[in-house]
C-alpha atoms as a PDB file:
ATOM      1  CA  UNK A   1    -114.515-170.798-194.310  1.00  0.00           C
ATOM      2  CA  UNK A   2    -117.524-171.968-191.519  1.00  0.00           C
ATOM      3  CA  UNK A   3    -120.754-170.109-192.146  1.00  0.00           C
ATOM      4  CA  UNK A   4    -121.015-171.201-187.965  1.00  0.00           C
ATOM      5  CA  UNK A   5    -119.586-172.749-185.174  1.00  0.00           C
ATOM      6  CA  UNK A   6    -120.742-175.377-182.698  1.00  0.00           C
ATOM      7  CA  UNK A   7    -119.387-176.017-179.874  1.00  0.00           C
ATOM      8  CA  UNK A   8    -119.561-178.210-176.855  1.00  0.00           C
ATOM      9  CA  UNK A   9    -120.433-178.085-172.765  1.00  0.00           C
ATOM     10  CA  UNK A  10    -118.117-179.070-170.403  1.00  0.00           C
ATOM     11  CA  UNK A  11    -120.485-181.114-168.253  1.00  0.00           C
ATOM     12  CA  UNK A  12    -121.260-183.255-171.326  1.00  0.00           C
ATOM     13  CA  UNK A  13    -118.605-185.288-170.605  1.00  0.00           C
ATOM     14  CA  UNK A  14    -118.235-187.169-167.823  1.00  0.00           C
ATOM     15  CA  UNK A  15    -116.364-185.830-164.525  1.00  0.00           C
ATOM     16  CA  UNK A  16    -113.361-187.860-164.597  1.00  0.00           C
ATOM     17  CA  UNK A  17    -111.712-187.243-167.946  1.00  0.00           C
ATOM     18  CA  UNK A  18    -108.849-184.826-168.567  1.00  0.00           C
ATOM     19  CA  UNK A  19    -109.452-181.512-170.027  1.00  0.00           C
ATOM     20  CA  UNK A  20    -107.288-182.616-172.795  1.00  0.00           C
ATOM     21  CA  UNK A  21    -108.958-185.880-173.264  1.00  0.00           C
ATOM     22  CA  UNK A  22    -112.336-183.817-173.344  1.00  0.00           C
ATOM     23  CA  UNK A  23    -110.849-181.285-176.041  1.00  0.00           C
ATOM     24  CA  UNK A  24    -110.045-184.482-178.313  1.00  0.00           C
ATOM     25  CA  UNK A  25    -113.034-186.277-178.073  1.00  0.00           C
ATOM     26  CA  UNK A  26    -115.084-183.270-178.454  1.00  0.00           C
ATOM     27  CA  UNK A  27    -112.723-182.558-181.817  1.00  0.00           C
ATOM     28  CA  UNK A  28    -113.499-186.194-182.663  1.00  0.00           C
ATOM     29  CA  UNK A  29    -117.254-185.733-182.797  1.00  0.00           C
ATOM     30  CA  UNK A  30    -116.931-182.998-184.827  1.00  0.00           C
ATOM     31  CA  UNK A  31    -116.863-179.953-182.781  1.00  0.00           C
ATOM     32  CA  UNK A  32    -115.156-176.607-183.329  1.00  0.00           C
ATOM     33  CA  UNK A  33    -114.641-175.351-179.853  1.00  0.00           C
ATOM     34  CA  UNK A  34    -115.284-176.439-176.424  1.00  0.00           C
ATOM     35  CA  UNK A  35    -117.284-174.331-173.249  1.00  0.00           C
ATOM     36  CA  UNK A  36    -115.590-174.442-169.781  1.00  0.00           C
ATOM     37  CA  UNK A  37    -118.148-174.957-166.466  1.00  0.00           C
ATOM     38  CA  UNK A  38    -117.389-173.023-163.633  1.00  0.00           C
ATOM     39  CA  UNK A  39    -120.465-174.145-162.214  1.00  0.00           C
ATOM     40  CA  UNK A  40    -121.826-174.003-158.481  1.00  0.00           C
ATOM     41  CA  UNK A  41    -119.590-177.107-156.864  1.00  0.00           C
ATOM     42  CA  UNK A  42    -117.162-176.112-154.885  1.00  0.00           C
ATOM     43  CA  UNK A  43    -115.133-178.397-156.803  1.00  0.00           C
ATOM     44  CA  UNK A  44    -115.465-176.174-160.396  1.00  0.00           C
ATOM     45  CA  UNK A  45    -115.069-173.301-158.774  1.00  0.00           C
ATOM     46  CA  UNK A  46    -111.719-174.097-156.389  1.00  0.00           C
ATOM     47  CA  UNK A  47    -110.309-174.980-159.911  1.00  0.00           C
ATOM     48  CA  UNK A  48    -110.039-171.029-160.682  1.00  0.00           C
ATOM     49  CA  UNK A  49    -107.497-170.589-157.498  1.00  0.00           C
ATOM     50  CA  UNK A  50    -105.465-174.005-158.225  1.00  0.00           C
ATOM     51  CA  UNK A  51    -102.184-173.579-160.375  1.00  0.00           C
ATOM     52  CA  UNK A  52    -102.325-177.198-161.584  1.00  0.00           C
ATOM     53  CA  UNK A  53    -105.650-177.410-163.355  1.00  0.00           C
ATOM     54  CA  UNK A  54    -104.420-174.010-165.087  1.00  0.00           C
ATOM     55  CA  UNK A  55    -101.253-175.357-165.903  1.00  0.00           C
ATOM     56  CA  UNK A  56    -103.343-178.449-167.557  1.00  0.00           C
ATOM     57  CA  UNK A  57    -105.912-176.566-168.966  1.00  0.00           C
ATOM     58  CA  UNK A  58    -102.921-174.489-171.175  1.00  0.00           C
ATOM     59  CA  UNK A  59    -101.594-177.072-172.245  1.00  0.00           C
ATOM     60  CA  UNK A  60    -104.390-179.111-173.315  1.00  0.00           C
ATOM     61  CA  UNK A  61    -105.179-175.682-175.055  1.00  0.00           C
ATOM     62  CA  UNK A  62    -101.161-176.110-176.697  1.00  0.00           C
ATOM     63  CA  UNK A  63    -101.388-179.626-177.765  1.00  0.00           C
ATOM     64  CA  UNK A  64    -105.110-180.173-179.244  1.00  0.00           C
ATOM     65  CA  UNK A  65    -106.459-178.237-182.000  1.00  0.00           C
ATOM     66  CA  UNK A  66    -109.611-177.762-180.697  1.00  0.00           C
ATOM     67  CA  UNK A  67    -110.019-174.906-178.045  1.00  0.00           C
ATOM     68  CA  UNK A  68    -111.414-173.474-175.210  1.00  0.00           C
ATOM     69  CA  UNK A  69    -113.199-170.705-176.871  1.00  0.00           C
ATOM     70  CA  UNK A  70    -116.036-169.613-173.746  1.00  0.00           C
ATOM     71  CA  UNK A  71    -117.092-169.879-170.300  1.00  0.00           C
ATOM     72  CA  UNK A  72    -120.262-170.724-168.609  1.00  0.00           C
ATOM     73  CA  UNK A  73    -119.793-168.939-165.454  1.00  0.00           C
ATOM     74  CA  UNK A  74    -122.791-170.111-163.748  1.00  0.00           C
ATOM     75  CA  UNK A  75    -121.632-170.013-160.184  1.00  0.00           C
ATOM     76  CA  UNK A  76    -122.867-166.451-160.103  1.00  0.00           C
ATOM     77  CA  UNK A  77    -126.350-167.968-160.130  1.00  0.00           C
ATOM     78  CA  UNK A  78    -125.110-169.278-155.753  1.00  0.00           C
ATOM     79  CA  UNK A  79    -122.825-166.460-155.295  1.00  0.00           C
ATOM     80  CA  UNK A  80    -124.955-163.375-156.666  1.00  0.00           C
ATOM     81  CA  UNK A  81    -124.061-160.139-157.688  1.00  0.00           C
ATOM     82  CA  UNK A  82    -126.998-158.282-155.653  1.00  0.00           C
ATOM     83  CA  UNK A  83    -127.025-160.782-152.540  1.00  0.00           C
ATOM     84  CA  UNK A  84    -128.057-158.985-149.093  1.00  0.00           C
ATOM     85  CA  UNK A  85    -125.339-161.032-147.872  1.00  0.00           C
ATOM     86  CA  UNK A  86    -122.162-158.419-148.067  1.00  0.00           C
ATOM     87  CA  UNK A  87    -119.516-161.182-148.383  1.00  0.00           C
ATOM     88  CA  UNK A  88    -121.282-163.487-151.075  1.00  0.00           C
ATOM     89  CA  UNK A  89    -121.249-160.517-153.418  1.00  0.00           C
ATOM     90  CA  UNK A  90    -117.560-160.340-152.337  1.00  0.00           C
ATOM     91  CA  UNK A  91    -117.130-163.740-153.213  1.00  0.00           C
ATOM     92  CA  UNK A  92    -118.906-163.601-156.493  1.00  0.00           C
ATOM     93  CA  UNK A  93    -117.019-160.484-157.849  1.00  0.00           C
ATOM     94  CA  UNK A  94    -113.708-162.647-156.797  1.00  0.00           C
ATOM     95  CA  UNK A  95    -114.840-165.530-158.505  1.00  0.00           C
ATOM     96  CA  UNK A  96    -115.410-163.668-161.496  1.00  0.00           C
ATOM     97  CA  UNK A  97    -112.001-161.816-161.945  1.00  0.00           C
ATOM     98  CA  UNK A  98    -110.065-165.011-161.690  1.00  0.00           C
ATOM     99  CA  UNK A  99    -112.325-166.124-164.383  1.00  0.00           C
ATOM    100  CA  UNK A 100    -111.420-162.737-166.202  1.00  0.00           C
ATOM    101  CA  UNK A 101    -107.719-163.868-165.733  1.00  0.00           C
ATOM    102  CA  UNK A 102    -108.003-167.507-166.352  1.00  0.00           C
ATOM    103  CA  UNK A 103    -109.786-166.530-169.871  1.00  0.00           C
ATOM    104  CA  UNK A 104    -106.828-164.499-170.563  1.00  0.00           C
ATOM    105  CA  UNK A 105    -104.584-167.113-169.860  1.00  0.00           C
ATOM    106  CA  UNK A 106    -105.900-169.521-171.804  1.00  0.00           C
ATOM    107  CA  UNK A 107    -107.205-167.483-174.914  1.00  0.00           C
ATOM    108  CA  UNK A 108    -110.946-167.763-174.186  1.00  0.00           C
ATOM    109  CA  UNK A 109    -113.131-164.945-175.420  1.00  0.00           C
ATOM    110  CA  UNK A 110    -116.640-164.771-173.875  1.00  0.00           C
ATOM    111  CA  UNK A 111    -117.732-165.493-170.152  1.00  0.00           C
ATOM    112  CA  UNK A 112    -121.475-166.156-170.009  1.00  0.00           C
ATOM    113  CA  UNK A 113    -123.383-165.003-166.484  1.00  0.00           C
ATOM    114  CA  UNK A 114    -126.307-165.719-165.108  1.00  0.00           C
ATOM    115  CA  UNK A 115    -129.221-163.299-164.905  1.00  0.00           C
ATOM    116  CA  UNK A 116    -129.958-163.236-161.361  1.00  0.00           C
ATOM    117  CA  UNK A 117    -129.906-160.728-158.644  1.00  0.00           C
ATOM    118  CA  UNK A 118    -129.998-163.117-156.060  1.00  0.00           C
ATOM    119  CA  UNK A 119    -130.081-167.220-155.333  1.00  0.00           C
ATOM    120  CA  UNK A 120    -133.160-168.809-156.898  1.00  0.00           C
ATOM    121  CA  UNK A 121    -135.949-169.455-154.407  1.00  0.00           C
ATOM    122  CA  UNK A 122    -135.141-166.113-152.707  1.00  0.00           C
ATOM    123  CA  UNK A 123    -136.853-162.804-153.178  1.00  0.00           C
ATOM    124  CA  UNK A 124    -135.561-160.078-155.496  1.00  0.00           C
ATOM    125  CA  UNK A 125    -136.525-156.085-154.211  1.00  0.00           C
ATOM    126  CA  UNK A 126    -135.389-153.193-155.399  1.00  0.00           C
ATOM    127  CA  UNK A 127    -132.612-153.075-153.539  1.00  0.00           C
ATOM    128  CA  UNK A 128    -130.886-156.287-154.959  1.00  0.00           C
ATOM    129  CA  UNK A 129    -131.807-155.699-158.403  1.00  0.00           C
ATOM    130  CA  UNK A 130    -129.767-152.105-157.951  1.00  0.00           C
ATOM    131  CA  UNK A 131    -126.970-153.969-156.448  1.00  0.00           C
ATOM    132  CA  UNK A 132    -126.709-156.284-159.151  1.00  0.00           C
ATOM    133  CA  UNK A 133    -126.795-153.641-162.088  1.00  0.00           C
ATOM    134  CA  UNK A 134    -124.361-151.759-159.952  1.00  0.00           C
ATOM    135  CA  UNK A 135    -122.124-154.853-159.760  1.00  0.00           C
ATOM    136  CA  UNK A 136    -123.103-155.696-163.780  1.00  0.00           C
ATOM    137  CA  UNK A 137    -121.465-152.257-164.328  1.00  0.00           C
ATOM    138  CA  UNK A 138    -118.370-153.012-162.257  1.00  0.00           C
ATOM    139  CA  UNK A 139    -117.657-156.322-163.807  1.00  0.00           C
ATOM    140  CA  UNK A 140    -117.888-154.998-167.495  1.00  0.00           C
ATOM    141  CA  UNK A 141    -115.408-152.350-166.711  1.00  0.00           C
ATOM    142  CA  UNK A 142    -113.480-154.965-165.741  1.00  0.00           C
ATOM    143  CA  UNK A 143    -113.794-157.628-168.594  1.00  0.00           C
ATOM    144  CA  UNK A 144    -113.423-154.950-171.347  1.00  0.00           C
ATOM    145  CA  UNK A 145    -110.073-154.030-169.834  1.00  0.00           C
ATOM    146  CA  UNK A 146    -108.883-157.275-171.682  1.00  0.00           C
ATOM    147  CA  UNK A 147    -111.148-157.436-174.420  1.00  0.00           C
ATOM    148  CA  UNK A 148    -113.222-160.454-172.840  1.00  0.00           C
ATOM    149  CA  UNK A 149    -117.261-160.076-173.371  1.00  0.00           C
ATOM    150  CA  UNK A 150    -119.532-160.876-170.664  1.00  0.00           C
ATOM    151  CA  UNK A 151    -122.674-162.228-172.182  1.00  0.00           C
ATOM    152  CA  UNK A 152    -125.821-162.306-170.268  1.00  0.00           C
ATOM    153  CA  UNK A 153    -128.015-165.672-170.307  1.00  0.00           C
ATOM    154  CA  UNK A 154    -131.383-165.666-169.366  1.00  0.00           C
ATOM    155  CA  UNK A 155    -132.696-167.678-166.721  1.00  0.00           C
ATOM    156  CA  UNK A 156    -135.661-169.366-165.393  1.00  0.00           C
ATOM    157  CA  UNK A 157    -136.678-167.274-162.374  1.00  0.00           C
ATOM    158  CA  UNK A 158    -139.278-164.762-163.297  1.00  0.00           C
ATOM    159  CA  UNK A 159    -136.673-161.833-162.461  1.00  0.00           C
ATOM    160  CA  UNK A 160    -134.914-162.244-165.849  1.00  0.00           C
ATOM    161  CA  UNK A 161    -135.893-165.361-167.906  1.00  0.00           C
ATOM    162  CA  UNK A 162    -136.861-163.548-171.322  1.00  0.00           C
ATOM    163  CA  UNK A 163    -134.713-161.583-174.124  1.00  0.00           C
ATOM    164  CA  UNK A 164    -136.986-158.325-173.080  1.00  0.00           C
ATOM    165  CA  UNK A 165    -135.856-158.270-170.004  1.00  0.00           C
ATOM    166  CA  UNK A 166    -132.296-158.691-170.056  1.00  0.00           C
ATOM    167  CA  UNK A 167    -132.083-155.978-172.961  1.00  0.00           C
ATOM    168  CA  UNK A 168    -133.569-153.717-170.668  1.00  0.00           C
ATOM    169  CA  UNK A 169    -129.812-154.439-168.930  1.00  0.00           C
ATOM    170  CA  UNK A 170    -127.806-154.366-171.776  1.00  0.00           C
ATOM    171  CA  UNK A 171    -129.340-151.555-172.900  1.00  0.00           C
ATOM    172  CA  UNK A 172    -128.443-149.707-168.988  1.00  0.00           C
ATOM    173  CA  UNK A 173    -125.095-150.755-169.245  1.00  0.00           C
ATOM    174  CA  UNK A 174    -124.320-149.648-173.077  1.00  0.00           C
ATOM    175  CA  UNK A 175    -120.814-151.562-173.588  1.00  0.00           C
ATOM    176  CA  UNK A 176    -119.810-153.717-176.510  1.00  0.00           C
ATOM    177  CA  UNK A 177    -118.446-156.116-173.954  1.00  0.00           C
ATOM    178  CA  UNK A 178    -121.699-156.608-171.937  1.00  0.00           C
ATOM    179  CA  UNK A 179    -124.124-158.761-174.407  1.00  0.00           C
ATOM    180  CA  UNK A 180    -126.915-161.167-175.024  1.00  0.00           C
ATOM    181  CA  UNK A 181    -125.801-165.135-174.338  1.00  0.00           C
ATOM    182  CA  UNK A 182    -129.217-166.476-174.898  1.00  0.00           C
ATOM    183  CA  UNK A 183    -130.332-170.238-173.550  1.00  0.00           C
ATOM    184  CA  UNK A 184    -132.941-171.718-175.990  1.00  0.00           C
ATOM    185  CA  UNK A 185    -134.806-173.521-173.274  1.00  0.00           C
ATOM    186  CA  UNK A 186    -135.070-170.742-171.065  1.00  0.00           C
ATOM    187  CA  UNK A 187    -136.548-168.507-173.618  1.00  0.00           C
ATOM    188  CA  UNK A 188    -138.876-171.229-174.220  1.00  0.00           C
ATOM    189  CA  UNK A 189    -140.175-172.217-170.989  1.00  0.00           C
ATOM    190  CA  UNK A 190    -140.608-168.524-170.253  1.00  0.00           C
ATOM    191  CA  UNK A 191    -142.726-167.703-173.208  1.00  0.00           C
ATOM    192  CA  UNK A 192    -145.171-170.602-172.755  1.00  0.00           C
ATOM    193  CA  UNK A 193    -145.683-169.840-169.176  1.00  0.00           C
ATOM    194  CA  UNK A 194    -146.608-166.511-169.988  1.00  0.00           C
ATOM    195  CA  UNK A 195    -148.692-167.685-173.194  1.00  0.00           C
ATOM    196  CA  UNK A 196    -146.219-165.113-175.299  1.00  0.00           C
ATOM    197  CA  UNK A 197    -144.648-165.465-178.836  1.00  0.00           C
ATOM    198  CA  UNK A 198    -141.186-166.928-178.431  1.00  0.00           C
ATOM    199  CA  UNK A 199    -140.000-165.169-182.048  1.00  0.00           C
ATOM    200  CA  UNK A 200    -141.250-162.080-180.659  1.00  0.00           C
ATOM    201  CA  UNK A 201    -139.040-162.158-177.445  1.00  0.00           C
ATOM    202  CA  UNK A 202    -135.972-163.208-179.225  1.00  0.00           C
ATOM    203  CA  UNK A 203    -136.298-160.148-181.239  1.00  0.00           C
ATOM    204  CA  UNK A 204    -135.614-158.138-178.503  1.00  0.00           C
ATOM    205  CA  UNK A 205    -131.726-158.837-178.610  1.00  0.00           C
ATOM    206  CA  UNK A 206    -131.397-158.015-182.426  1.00  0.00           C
ATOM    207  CA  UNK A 207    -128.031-156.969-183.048  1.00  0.00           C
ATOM    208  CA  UNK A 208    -127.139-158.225-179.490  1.00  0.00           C
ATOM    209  CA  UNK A 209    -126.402-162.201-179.049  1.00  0.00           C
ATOM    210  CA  UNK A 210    -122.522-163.183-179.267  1.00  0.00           C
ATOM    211  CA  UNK A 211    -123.923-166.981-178.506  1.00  0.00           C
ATOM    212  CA  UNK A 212    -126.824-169.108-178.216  1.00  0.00           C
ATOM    213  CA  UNK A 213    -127.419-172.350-176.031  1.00  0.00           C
ATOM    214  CA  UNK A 214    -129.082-174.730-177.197  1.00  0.00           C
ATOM    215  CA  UNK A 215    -130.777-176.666-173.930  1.00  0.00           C
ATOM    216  CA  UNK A 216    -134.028-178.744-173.527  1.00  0.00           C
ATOM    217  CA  UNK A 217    -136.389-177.628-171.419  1.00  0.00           C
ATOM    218  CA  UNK A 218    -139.776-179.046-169.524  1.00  0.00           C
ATOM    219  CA  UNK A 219    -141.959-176.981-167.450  1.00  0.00           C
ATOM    220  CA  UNK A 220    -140.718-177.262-164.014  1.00  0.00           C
ATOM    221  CA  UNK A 221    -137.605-179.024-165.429  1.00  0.00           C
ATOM    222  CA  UNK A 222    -134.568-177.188-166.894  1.00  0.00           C
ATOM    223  CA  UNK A 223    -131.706-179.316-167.141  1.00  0.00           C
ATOM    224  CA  UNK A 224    -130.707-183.201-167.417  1.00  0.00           C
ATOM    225  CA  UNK A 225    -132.543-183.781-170.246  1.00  0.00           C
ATOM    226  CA  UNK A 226    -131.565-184.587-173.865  1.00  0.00           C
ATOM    227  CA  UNK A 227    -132.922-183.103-176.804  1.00  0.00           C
ATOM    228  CA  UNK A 228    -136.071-184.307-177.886  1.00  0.00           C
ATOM    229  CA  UNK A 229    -137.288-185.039-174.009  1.00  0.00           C
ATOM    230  CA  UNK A 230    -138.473-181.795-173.844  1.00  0.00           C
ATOM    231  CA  UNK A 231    -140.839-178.667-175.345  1.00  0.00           C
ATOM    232  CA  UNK A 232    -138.356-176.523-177.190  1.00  0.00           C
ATOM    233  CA  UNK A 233    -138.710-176.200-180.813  1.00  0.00           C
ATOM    234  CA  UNK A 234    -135.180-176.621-181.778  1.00  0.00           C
ATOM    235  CA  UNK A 235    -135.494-175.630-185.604  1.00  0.00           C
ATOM    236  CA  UNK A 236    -137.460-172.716-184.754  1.00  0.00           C
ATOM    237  CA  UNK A 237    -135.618-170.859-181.947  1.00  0.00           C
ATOM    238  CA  UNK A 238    -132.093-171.892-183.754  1.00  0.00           C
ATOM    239  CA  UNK A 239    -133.974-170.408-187.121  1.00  0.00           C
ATOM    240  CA  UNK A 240    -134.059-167.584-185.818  1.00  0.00           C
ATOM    241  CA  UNK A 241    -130.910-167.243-183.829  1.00  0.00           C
ATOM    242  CA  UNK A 242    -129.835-167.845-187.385  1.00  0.00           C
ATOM    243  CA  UNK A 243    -131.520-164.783-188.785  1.00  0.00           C
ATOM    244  CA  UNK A 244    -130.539-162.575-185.497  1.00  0.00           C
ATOM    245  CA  UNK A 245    -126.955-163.204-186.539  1.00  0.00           C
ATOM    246  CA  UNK A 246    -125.891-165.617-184.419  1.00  0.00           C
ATOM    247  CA  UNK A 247    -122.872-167.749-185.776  1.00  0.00           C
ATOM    248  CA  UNK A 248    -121.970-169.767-182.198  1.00  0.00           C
ATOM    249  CA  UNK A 249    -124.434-172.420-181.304  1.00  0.00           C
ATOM    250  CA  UNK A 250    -123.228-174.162-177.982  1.00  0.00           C
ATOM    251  CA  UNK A 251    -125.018-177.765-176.778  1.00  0.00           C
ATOM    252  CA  UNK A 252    -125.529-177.331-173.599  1.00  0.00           C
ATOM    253  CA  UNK A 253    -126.800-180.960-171.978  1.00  0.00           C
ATOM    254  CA  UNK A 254    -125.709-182.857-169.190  1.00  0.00           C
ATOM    255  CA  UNK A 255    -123.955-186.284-169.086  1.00  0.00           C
ATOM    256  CA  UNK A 256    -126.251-188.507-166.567  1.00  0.00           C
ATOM    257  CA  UNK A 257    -124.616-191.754-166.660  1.00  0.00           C
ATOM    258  CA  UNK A 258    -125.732-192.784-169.706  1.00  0.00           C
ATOM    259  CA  UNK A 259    -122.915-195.433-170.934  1.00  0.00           C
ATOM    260  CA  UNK A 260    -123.329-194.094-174.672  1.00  0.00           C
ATOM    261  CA  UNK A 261    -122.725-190.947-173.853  1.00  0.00           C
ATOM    262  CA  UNK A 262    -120.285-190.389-176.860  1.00  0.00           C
ATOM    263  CA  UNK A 263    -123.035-191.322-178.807  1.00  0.00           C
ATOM    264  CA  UNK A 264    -125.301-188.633-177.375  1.00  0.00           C
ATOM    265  CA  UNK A 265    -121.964-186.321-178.879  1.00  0.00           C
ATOM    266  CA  UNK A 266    -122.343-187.417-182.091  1.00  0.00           C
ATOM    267  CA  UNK A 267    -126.071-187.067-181.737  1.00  0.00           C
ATOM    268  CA  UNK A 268    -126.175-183.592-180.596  1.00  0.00           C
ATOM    269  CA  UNK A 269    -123.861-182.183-182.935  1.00  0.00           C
ATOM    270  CA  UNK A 270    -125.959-183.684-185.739  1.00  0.00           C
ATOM    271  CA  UNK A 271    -128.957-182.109-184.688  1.00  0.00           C
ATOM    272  CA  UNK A 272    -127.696-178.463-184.515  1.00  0.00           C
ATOM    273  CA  UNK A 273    -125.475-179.283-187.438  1.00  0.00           C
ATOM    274  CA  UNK A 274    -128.299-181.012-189.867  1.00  0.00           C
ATOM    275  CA  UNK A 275    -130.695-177.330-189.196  1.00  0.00           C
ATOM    276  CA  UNK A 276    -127.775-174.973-189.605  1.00  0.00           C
ATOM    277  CA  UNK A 277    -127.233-176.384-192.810  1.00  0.00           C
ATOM    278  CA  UNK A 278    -130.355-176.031-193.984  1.00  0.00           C
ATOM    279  CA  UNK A 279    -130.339-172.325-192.727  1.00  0.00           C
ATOM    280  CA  UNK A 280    -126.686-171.225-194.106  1.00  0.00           C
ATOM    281  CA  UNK A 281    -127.423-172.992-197.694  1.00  0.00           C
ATOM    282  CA  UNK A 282    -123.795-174.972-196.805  1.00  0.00           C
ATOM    283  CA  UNK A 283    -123.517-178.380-198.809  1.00  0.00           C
END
């Protein structure tokens, strides 16, 4: 039996391989389950409303042993939950129940969202942040009608980028199937700007996290960057993800062209991998 699980990010893999071909390489390098984007392209999200990626995505789920186990639904960070625009909300509470009944299709447990009222760059007010916990509210009910959790990741706008904060929602919306999703690099870049103890923050969500993303991070730079290329403390934060509970570690990098990029696989999982073991005691 695993003392953890590591999985895998979609967008680690370059765009124009099949989802099956993705699930076997990503078994290949040694994962144990894979994380779907549904990311801000059009073309991610139009996959939700097209019968023939569905069709391919169950039966790459049928005929590979490794599988689809979560979602990364961050289109919700373009089409927000507390937008002042009436029909983006519409379209972001659409976009999330065909995730809902995608997940379902395909046997996928956990959806992560974004933690953001509205698009970044614009400004949150009272009024969208009650919007969005309204909305929060709405789109639990809906999730825990099949059993799916919705776990909340924290992002890098100043309305929600630390663990304190987005308890303060969890806490509001009291469901088993609304939880913590927590991005390492987020955390990070948030407690340095604010010259505050990362351990402290991540204490927050005791009890809480159903995942943890493990992401590099640079101030003023939070993605498209390996690990290593940036400030997080990798063996800390995972440390003490460890001794919050968490068992599901995802990698969460981007392929940029690199022509090894099956190497950076093999590297990533090694690095999670190689301080897990050291944590867990596992040989």
């Amino acid at each position: 039996m695993s003392a953890y699980r590591i999985g895998i990010y979609e967008k680690a893999f370059p765009e124009n391989l099949s989802m099956e071909d993705m699930l076997k390489i990503a078994e290949q390098s040694g994962y144990d389950y894979f994380e779907l984007s549904i990311d801000r392209t059009e073309q991610r999200i139009n996959r939700l409303y097209t019968d023939s990626f569905k069709n391919a995505a169950m039966d790459a789920v049928k005929n590979q042993k490794l599988q689809i186990h979560s979602i990364c639904l961050s289109a919700l960070s373009t089409f927000t939950l507390g937008s002042r625009d009436a029909e983006e909300v519409k379209k972001g509470l659409d976009i999330f129940y065909q995730t809902v009944q995608f997940a379902v299709q395909i046997g996928v447990r956990i959806i992560q969202i974004p933690a953001c009222d509205v698009r970044k760059g614009e400004y949150s007010d009272a009024e969208t942040d009650l919007r969005f916990r309204k909305n929060l509210q709405r789109i639990t009910e809906y999730a825990s009608c099949f059993g799916v959790l919705v776990g909340l990741e924290n992002m890098e706008t100043e309305y929600m980028d630390s663990v304190q904060k987005c308890m303060r929602l969890i806490e509001e919306i009291n469901s088993p199937y609304f939880q913590l999703y927590a991005d390492a690099g987020n955390i990070t870049s948030a407690m340095l700007s604010a010259g505050k103890d990362l351990i402290c923050d991540m204490n927050y969500g005791a009890g809480h996290y159903i995942a943890f993303h493990i992401k590099e991070t640079r101030p003023g730079k939070y993605g498209g960057l390996f690990y290593g290329e940036g400030h997080v403390d990798i063996k800390k934060t995972v440390g003490q993800a460890w001794k919050l509970g968490v068992r599901q570690f995802v990698m969460e990098y981007w392929y940029t062209g690199n022509k090894n990029w099956m190497n950076d696989l093999l590297k990533a999982r090694e690095i999670i991998d190689g301080i897990l073991r050291e944590f867990s005691g596992r040989d």
